[in-house]
C-alpha atoms as a PDB file:
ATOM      1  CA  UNK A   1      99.683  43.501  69.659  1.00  0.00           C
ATOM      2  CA  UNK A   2      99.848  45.301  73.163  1.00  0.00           C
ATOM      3  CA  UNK A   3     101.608  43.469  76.462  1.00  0.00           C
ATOM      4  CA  UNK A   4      98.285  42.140  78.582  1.00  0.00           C
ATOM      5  CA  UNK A   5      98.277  40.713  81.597  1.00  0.00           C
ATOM      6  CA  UNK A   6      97.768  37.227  80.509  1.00  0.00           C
ATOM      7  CA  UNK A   7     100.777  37.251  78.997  1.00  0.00           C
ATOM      8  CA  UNK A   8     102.438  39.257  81.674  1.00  0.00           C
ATOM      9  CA  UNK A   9     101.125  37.139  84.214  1.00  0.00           C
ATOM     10  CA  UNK A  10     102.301  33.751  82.852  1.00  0.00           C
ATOM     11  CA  UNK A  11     106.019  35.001  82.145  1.00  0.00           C
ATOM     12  CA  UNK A  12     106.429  35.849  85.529  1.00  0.00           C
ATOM     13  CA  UNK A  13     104.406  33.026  87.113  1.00  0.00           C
ATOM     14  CA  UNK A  14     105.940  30.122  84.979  1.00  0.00           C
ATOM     15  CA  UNK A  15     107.981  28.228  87.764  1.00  0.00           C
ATOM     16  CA  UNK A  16     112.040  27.804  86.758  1.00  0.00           C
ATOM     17  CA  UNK A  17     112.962  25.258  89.574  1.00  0.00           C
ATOM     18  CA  UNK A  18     114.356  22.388  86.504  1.00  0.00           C
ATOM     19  CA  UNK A  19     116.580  25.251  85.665  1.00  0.00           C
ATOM     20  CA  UNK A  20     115.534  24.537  81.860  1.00  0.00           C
ATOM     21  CA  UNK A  21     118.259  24.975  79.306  1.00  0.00           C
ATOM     22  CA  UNK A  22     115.997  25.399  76.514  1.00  0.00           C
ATOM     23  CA  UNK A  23     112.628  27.212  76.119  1.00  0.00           C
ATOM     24  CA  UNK A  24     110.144  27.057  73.841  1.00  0.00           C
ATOM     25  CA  UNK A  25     107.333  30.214  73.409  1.00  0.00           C
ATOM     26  CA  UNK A  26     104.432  29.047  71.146  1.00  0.00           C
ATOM     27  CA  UNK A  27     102.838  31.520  69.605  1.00  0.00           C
ATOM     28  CA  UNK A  28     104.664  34.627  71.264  1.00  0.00           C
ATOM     29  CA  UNK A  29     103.178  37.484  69.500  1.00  0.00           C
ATOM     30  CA  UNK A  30     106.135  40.231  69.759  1.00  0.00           C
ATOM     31  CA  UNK A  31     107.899  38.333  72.022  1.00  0.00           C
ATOM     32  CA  UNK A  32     106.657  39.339  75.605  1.00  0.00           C
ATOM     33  CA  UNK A  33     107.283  35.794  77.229  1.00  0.00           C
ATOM     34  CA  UNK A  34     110.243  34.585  75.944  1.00  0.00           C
ATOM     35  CA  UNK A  35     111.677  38.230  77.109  1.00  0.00           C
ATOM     36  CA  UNK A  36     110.093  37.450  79.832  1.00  0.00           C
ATOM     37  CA  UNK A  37     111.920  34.173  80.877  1.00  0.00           C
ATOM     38  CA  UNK A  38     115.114  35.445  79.234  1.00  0.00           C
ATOM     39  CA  UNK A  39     115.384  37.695  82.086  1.00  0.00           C
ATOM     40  CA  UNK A  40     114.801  35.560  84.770  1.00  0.00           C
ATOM     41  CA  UNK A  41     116.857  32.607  83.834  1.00  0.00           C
ATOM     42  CA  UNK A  42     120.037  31.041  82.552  1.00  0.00           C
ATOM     43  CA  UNK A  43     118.562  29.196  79.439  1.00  0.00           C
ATOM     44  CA  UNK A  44     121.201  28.802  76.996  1.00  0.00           C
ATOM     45  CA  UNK A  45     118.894  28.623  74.141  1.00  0.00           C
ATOM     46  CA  UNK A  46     115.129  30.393  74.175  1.00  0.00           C
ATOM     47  CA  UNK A  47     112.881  29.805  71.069  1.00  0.00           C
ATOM     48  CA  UNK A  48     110.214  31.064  70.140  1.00  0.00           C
ATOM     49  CA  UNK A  49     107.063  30.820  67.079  1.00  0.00           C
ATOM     50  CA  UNK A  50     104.997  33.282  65.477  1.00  0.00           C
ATOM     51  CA  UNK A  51     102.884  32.472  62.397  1.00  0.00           C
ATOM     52  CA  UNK A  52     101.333  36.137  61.875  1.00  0.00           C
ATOM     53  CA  UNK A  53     103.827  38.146  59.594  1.00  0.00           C
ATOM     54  CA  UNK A  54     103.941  41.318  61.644  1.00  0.00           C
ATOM     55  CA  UNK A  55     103.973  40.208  64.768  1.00  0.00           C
ATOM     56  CA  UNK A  56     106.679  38.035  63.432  1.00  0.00           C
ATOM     57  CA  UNK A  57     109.096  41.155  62.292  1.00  0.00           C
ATOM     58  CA  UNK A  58     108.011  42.791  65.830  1.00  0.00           C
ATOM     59  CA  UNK A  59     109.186  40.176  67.788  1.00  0.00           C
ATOM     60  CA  UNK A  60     112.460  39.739  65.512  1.00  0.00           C
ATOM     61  CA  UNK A  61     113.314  43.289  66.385  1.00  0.00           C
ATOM     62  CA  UNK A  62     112.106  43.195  69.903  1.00  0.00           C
ATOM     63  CA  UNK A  63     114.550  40.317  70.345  1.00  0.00           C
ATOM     64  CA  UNK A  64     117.471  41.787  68.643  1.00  0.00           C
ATOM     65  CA  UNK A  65     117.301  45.145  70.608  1.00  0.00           C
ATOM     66  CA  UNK A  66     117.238  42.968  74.286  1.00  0.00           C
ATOM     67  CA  UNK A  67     120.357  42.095  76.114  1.00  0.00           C
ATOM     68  CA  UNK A  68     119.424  38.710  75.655  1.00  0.00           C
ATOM     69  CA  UNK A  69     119.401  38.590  72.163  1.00  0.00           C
ATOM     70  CA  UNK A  70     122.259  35.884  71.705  1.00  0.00           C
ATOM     71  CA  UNK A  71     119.517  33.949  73.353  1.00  0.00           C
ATOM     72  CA  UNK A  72     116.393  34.432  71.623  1.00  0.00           C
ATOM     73  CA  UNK A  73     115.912  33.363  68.221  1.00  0.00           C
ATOM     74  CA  UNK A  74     112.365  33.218  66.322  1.00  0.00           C
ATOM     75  CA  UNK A  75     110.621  31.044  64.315  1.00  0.00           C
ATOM     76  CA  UNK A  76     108.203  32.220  61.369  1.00  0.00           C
ATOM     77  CA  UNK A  77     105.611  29.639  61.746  1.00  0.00           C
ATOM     78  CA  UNK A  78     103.139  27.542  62.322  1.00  0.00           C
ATOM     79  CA  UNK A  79     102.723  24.909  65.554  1.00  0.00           C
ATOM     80  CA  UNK A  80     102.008  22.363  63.634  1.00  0.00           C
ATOM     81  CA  UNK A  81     104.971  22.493  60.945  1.00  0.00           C
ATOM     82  CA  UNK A  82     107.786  23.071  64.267  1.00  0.00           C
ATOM     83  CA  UNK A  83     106.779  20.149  65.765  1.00  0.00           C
ATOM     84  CA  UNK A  84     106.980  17.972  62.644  1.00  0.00           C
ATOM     85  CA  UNK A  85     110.037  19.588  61.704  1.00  0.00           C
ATOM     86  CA  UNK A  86     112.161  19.471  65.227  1.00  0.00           C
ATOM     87  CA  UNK A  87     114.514  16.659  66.302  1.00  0.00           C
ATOM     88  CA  UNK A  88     115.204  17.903  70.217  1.00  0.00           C
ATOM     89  CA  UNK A  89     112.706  18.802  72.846  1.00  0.00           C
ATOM     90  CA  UNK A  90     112.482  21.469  75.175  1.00  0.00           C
ATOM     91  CA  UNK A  91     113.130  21.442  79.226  1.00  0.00           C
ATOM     92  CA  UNK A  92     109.834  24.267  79.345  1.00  0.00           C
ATOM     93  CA  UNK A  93     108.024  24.736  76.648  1.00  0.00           C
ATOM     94  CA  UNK A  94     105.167  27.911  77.755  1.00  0.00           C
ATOM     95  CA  UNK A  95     102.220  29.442  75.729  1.00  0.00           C
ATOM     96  CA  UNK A  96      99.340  32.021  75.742  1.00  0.00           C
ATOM     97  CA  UNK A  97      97.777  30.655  73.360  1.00  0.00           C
ATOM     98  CA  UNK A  98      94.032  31.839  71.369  1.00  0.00           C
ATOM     99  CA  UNK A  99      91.403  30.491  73.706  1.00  0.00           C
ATOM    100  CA  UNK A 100      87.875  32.176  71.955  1.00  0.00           C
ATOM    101  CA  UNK A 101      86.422  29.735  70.720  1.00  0.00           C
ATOM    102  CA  UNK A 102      83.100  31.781  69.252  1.00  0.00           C
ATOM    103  CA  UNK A 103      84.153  34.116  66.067  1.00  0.00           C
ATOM    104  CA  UNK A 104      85.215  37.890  67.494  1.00  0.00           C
ATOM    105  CA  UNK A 105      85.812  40.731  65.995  1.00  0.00           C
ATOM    106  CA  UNK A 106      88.430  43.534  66.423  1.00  0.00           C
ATOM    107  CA  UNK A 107      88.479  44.886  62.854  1.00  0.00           C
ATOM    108  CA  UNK A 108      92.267  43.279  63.212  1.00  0.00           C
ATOM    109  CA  UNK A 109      92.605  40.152  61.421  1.00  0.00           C
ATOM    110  CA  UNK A 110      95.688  39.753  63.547  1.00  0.00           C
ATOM    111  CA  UNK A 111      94.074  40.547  66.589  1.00  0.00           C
ATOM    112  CA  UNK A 112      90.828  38.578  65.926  1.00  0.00           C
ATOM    113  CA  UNK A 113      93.413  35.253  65.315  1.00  0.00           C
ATOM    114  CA  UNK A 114      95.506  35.744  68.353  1.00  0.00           C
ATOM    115  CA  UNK A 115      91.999  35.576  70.086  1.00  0.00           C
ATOM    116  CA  UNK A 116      90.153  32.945  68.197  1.00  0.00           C
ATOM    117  CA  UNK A 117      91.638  29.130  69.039  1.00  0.00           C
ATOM    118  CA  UNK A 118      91.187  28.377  65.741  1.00  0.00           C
ATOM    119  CA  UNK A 119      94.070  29.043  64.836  1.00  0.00           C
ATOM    120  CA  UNK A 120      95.869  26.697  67.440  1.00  0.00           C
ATOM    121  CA  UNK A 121      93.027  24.368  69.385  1.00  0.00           C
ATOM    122  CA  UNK A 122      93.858  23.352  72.651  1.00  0.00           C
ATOM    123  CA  UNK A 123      94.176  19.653  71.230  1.00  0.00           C
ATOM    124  CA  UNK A 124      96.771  20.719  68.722  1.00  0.00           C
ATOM    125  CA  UNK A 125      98.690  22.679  70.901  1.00  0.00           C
ATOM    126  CA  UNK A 126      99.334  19.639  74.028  1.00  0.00           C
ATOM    127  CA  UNK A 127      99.903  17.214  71.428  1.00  0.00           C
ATOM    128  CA  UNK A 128     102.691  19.043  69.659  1.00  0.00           C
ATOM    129  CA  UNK A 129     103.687  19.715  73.498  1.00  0.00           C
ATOM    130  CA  UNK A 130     103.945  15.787  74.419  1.00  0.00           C
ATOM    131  CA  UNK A 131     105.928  15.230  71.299  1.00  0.00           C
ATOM    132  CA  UNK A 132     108.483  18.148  72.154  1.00  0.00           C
ATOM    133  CA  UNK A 133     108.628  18.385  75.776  1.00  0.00           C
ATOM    134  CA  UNK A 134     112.143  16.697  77.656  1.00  0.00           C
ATOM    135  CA  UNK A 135     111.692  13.893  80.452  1.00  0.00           C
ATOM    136  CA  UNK A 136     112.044  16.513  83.120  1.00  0.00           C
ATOM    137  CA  UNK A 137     110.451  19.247  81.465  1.00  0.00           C
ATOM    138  CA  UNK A 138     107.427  21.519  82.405  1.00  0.00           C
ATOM    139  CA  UNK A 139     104.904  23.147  79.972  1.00  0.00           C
ATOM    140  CA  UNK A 140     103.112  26.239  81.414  1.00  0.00           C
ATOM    141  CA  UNK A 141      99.931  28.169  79.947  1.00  0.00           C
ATOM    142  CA  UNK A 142      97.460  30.413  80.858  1.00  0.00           C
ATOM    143  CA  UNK A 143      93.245  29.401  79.848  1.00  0.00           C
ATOM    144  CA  UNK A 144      89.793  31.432  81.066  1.00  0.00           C
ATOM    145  CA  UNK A 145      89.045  29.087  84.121  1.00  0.00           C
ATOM    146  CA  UNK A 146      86.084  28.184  82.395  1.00  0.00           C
ATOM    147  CA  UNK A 147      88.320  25.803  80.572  1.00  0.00           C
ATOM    148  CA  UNK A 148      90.188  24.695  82.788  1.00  0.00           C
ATOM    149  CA  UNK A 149      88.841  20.718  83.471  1.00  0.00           C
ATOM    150  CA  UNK A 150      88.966  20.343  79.601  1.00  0.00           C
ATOM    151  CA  UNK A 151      92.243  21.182  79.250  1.00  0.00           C
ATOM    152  CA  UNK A 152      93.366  18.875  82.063  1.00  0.00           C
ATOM    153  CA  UNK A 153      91.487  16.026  80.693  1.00  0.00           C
ATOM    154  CA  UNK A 154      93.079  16.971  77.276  1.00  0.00           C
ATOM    155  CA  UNK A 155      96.783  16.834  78.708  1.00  0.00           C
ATOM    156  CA  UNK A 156      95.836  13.558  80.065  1.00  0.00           C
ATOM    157  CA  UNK A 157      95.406  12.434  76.990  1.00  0.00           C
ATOM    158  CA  UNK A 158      98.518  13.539  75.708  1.00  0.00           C
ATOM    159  CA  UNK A 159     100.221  11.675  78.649  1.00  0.00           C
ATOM    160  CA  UNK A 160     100.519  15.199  80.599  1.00  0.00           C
ATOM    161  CA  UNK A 161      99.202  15.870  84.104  1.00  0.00           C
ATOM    162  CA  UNK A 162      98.993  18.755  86.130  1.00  0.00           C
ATOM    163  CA  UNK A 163     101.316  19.336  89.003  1.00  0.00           C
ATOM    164  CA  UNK A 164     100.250  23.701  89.900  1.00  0.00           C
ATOM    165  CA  UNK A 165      97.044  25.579  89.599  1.00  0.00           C
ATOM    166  CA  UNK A 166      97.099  29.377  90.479  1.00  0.00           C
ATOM    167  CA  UNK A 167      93.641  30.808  90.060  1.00  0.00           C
ATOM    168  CA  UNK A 168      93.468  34.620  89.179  1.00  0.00           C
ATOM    169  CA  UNK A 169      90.935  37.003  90.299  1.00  0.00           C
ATOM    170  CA  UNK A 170      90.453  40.834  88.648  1.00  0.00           C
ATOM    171  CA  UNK A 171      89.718  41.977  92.201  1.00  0.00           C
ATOM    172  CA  UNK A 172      89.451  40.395  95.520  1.00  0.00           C
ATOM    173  CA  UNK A 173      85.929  40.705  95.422  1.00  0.00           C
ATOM    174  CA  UNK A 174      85.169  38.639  92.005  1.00  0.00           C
ATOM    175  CA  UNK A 175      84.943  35.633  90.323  1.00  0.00           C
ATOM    176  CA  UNK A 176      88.512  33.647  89.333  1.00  0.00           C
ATOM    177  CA  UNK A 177      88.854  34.982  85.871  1.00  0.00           C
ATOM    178  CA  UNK A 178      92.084  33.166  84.069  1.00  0.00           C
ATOM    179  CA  UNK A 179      93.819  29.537  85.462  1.00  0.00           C
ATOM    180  CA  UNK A 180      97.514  29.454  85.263  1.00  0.00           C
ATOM    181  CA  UNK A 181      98.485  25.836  84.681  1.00  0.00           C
ATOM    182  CA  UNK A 182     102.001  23.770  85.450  1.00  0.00           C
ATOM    183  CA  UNK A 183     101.910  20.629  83.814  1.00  0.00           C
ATOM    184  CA  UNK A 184     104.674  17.532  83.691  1.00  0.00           C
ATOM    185  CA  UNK A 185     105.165  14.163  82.609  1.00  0.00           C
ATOM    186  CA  UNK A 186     104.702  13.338  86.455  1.00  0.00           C
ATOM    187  CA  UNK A 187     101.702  12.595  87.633  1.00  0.00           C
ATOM    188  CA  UNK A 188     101.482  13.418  91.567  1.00  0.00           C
ATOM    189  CA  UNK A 189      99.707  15.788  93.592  1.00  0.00           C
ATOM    190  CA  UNK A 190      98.773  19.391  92.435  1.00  0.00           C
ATOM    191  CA  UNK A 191      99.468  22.343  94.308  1.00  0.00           C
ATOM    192  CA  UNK A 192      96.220  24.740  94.084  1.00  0.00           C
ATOM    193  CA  UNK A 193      96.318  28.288  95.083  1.00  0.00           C
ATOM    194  CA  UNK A 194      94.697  31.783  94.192  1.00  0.00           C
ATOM    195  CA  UNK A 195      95.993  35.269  92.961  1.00  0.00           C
ATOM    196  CA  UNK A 196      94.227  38.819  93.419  1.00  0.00           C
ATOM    197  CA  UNK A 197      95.443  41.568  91.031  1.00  0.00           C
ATOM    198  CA  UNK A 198      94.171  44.434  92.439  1.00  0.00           C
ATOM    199  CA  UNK A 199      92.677  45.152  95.532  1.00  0.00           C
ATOM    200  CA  UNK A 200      90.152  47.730  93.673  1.00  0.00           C
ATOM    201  CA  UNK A 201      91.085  50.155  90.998  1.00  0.00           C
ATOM    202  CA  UNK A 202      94.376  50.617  90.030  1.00  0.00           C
ATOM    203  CA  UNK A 203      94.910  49.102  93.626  1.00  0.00           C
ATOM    204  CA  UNK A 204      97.240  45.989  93.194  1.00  0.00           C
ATOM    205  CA  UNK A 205      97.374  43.350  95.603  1.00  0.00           C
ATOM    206  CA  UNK A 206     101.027  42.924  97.260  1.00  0.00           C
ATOM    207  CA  UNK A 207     100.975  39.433  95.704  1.00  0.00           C
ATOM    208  CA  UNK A 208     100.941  40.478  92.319  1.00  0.00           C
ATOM    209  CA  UNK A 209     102.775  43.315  92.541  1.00  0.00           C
ATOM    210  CA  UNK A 210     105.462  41.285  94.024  1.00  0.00           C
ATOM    211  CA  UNK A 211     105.202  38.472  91.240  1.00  0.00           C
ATOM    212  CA  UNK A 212     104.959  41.292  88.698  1.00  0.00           C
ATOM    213  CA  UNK A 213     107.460  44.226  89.645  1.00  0.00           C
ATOM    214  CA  UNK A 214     110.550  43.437  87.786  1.00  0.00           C
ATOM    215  CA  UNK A 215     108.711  43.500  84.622  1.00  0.00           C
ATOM    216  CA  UNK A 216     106.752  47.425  84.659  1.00  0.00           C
ATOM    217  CA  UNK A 217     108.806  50.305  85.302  1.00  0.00           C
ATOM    218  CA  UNK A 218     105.665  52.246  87.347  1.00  0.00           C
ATOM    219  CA  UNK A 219     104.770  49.075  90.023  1.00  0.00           C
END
């Protein structure tokens, strides 16, 4: 699976100001987040879960070839099994998870189930959340803005509120395109604000390239 700028985006975004000891990547694909936040923080411990087999082995060695890699560790499987299966909860727990919910397809049955929410509804995945997030802990993800109201009235639900909104635009000149979401077990205020990638093509916008930078070696 190739490094987008979802997941780019949310591994640098993800705020780090609870200093979280332990991390939790759902559904990490090779890895890209959890390397990510291994590189920007302290964590002692930084988990992650993959249910496709060879993205699974990818991430394995992507971890064990890091300077992190006493770190990292990875789990081979499902959402739904880790949560029934864990004791202790997680200070951030952060995912980019499948948000199609028509059928696509890539002719990559890997590909077409990291797209297709199937595999990991939005329901599914802030339930498991509520039962392993910590007290002060944060949960960060990254949805089309399309669906961005139902997912806050799904965390709700799940006793989870929203406390930072950063919408993204391709361009300056279009239509937000992704939400990137903070949410807590406090409810309070949320903080609302809006991100430009580029300026046009294969222009970047000085905000992302200075959220972004530490993680491309051309920025």
């Amino acid at each position: 699976m190739k490094v987008g700028t979802d997941g780019v985006l949310l591994g640098a975004w993800t705020p780090l100001e609870n200093k979280p000891d332990t991390i939790l990547d759902v559904g990490t694909g090779t890895g890209l987040i959890a390397l990510q936040l291994a590189q920007r923080s302290s964590a002692e411990a930084i988990d992650a879960i993959e249910l496709d087999d060879l993205a699974f082995e990818q991430c394995v060695e992507n971890f064990e070839s890091s300077p992190w890699a006493d770190r990292l560790f990875c789990y081979h499987a499902g959402f739904k099994e880790f949560v029934q299966e864990m004791d202790e909860g997680y200070d951030l727990i952060v995912s980019n998870p499948p948000f199609y919910s028509e059928t696509v397809s890539s002719r990559s049955k890997s590909r077409d189930s990291a797209r297709q929410n199937r595999s990991l509804p939005f329901n599914d995945l802030l339930h498991g959340v509520s039962k392993l997030l910590s007290a002060r802990g944060s949960f960060t993800t990254i949805v089309p803005h399309k669906e961005e109201t139902r997912l806050n009235a799904l965390a709700v639900e799940n006793n989870l509120f929203v406390n930072r909104i950063t919408k993204v635009k391709g361009s300056t000149n279009t239509e937000v395109k992704r939400s990137l979401l903070q949410f807590s077990r406090v409810e309070g205020k949320t903080t609302i604000d809006e991100l430009a990638i580029e300026t046009d093509s294969h222009r970047y916008t000085a905000e992302y390239i200075s959220l972004t930078k530490d993680f491309y070696l051309k920025m």
